[in-house]
C-alpha atoms as a PDB file:
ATOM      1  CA  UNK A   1     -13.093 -26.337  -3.669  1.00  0.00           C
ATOM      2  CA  UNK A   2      -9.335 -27.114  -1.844  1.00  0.00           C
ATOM      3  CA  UNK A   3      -8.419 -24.354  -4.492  1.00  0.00           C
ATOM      4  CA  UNK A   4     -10.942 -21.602  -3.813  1.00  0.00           C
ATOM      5  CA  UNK A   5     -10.426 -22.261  -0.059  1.00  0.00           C
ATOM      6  CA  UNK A   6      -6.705 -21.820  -0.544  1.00  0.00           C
ATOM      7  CA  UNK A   7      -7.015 -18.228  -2.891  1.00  0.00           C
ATOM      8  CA  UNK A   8     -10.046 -17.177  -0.097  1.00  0.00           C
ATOM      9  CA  UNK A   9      -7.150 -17.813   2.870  1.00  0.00           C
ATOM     10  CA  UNK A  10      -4.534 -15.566   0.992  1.00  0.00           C
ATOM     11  CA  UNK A  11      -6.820 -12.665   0.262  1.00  0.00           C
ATOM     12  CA  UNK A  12      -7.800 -12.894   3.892  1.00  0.00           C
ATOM     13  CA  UNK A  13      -3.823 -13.306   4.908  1.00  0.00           C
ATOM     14  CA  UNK A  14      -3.234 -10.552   2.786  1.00  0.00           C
ATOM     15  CA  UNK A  15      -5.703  -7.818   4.242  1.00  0.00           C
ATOM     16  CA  UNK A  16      -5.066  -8.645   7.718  1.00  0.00           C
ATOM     17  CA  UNK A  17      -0.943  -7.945   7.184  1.00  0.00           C
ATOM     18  CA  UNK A  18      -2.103  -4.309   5.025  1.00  0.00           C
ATOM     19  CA  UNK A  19      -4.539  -3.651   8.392  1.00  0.00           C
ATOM     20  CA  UNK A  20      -1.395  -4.559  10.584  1.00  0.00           C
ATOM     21  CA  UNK A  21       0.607  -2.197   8.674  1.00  0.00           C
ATOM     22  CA  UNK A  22      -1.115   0.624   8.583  1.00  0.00           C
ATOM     23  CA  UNK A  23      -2.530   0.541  12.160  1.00  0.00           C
ATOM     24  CA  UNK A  24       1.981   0.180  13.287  1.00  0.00           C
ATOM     25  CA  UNK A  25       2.058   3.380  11.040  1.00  0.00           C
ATOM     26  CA  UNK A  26      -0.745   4.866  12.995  1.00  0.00           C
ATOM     27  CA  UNK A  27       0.709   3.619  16.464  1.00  0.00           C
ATOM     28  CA  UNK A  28       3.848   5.322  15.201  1.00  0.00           C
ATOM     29  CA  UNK A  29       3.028   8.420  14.384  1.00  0.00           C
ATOM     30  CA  UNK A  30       0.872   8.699  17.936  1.00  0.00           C
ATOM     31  CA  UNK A  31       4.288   8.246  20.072  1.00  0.00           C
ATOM     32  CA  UNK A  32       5.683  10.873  18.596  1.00  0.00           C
ATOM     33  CA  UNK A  33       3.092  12.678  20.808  1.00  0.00           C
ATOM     34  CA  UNK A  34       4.628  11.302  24.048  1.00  0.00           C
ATOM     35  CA  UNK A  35       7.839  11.507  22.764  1.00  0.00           C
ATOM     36  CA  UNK A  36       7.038  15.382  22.483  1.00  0.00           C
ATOM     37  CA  UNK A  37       5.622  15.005  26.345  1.00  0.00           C
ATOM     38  CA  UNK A  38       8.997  13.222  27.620  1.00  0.00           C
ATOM     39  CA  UNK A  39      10.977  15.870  25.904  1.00  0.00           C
ATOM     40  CA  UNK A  40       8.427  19.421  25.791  1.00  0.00           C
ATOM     41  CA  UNK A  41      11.918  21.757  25.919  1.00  0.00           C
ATOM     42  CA  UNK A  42      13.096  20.166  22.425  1.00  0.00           C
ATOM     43  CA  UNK A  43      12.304  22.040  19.197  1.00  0.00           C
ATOM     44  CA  UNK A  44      13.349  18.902  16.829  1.00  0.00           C
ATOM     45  CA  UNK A  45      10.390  17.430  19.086  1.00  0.00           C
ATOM     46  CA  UNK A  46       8.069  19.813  19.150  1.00  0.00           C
ATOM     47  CA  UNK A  47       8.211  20.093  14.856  1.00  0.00           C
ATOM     48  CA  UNK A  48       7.826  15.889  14.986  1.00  0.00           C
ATOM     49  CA  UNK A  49       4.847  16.016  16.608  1.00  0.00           C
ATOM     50  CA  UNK A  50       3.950  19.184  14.340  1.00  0.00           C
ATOM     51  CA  UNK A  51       4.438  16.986  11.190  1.00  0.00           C
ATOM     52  CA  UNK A  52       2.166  14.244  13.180  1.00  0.00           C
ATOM     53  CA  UNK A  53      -0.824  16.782  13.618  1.00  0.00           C
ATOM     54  CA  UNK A  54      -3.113  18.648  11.439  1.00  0.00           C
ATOM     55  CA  UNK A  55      -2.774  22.142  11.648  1.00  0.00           C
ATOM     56  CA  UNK A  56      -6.270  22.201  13.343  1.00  0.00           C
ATOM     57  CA  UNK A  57      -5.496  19.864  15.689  1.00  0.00           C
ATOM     58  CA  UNK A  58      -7.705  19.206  18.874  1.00  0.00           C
ATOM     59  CA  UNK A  59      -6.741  18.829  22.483  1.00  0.00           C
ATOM     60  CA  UNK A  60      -9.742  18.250  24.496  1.00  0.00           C
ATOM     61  CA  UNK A  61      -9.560  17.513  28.574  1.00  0.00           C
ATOM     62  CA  UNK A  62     -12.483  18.184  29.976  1.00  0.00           C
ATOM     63  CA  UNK A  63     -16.047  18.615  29.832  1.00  0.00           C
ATOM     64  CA  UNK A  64     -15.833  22.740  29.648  1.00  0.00           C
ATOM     65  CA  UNK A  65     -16.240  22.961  25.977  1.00  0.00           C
ATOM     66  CA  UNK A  66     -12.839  24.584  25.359  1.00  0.00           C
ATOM     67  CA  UNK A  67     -10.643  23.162  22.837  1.00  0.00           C
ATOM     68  CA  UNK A  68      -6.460  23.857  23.069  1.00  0.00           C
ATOM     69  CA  UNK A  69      -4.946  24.212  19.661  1.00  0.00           C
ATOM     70  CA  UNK A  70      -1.920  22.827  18.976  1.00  0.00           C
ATOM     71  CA  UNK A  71      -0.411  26.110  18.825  1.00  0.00           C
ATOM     72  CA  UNK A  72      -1.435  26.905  22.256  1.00  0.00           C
ATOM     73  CA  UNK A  73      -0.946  22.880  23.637  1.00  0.00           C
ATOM     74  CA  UNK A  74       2.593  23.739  22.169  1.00  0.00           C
ATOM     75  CA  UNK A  75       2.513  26.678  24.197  1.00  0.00           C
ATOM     76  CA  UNK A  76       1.493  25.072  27.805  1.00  0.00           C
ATOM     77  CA  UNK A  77       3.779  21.962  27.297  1.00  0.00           C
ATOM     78  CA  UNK A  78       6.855  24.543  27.160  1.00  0.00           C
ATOM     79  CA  UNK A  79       6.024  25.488  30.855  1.00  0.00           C
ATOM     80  CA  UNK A  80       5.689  21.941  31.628  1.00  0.00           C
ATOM     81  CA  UNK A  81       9.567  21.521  30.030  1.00  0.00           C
ATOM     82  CA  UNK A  82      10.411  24.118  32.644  1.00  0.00           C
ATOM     83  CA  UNK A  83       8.201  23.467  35.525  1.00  0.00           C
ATOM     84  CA  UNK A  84       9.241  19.645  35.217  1.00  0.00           C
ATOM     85  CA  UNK A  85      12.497  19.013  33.703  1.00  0.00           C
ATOM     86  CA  UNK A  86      12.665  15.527  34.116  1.00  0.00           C
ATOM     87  CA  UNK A  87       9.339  14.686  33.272  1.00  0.00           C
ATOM     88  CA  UNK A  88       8.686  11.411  30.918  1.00  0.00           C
ATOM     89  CA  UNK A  89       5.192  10.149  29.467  1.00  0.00           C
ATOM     90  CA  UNK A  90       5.781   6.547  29.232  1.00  0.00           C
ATOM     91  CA  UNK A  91       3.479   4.475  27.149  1.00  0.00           C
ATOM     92  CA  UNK A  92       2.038   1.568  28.686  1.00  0.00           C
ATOM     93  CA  UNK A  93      -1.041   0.323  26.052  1.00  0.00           C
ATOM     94  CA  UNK A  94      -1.747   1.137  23.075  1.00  0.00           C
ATOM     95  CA  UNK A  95      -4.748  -0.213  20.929  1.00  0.00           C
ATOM     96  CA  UNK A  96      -6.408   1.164  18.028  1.00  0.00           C
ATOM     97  CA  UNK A  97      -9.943   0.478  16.830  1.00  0.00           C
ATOM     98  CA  UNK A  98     -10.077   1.881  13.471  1.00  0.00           C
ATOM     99  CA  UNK A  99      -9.203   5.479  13.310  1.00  0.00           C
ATOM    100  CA  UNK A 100      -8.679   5.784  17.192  1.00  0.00           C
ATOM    101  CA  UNK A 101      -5.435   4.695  19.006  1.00  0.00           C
ATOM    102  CA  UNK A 102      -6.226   4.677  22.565  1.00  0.00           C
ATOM    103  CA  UNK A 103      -3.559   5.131  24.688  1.00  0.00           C
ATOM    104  CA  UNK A 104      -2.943   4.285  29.098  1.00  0.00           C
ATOM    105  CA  UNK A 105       0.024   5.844  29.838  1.00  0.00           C
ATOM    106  CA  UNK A 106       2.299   6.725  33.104  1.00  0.00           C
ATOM    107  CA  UNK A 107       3.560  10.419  33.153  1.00  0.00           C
ATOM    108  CA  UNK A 108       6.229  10.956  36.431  1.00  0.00           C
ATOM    109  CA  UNK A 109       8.410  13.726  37.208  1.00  0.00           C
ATOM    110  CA  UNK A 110      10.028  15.890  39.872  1.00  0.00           C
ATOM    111  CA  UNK A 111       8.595  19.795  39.562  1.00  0.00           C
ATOM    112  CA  UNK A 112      11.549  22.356  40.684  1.00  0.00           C
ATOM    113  CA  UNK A 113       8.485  24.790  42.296  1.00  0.00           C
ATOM    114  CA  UNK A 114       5.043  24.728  42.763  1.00  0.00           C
ATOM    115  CA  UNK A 115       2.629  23.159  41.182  1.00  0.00           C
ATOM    116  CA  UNK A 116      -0.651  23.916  40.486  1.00  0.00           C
ATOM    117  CA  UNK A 117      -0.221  25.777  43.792  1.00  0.00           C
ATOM    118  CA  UNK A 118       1.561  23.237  45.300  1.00  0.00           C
ATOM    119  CA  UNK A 119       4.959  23.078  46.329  1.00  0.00           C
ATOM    120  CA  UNK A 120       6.232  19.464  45.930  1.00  0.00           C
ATOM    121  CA  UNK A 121       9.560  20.715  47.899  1.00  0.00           C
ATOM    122  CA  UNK A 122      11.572  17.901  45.539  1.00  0.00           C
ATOM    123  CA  UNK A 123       8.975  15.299  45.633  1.00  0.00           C
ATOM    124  CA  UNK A 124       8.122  13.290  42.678  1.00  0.00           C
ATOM    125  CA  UNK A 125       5.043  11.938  41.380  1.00  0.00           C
ATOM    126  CA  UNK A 126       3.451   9.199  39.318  1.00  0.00           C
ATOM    127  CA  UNK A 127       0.035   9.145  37.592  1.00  0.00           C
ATOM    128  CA  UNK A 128      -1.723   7.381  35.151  1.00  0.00           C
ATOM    129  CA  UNK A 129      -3.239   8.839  31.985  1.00  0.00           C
ATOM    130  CA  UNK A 130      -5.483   7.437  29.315  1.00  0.00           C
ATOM    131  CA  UNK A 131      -5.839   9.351  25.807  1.00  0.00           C
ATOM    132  CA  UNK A 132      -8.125   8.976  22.638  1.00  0.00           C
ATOM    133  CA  UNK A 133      -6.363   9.886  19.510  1.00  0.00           C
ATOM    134  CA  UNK A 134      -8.593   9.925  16.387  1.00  0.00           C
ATOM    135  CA  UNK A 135      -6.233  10.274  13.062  1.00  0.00           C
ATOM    136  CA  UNK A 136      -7.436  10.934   9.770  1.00  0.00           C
ATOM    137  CA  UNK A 137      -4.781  10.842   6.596  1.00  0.00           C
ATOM    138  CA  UNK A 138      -1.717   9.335   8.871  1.00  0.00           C
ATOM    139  CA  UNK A 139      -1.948  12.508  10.925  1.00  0.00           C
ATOM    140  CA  UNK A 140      -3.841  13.282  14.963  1.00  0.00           C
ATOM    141  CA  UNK A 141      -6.808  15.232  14.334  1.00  0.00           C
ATOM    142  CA  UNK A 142      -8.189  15.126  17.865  1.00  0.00           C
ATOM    143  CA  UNK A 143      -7.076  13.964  21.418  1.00  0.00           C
ATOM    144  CA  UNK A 144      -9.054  13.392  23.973  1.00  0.00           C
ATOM    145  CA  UNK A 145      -7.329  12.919  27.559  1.00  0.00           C
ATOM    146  CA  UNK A 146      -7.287  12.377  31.008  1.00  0.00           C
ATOM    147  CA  UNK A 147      -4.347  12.644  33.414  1.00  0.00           C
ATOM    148  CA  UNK A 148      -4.864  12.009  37.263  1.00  0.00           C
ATOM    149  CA  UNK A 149      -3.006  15.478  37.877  1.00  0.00           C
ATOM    150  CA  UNK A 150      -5.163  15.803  41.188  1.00  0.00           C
ATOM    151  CA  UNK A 151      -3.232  12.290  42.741  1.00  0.00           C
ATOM    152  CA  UNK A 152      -0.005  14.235  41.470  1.00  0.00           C
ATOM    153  CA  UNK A 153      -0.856  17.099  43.645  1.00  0.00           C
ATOM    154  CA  UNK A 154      -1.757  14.248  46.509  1.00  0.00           C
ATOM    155  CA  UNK A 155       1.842  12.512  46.043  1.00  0.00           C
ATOM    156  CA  UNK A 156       3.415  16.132  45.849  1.00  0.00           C
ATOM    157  CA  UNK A 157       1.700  17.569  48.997  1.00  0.00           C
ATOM    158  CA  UNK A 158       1.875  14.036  51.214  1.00  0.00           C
ATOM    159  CA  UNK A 159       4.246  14.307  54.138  1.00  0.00           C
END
């Protein structure tokens, strides 16, 4: 019986570090996506978190129906590189429940003009953001996010 309970604790020890492994592989290949959002000017970036999403990749933010492709995500995040030179998406959490890796996260930065119609005049800001990456095959399918962009445009626009 000591024996069984022994082999039983090893098999159990043994699937629990493979689990570990593969969800620090998971969690790995998800910051390259904020990597890619602390740095949305860099190319070498920008292929990284290429090689970390399917080609049909899913960027959903709202409740409008309309999906962003990568392609076009690419696309809006190299205004953002220009818009907010400085700006850095640092991860504060990250769990993962399977196939998900939820991320909170704190994006900052200083925009050199307006803003979604606001003109920060050199201000900074500071806002939280929670995300819901669902990977299939060691590679982002779909992200689901929320950022607080309208306490950015509070912090921006405060006296």
């Amino acid at each position: 019986m000591k024996k069984l309970r022994i082999t039983l604790a090893s098999i159990a020890f043994a699937a629990a570090s493979m689990t570990t492994a593969a969800f620090a592989g998971d969690k790995d290949v998800v910051q390259t996506f904020y990597d890619y959002l602390s740095n949305p000017s860099s190319a070498s970036h920008a292929e990284t978190f290429k090689g970390s999403t399917v080609e049909g990749w899913e960027s959903i933010g709202d409740y409008s129906g309309k999906i962003k492709t990568r392609d076009q995500f690419i696309g809006q995040l190299g205004g953002f590189g220009q818009l907010i030179p400085d700006m850095k998406w640092a991860v504060e959490e990250m769990l993962q429940d399977g196939n998900r890796v939820i991320v909170r996260s704190r994006a900052t930065g200083t925009p050199n003009g307006p803003m979604f119609g606001v003109d920060g005049k050199g201000k900074s800001f500071d806002i939280m953001t929670i995300d819901i990456h669902t990977l299939e095959d060691d590679k982002i399918v779909r992200t689901y996010h929320v950022e607080d962009w309208a306490g950015a445009l509070q912090q921006l626009s405060a006296n």
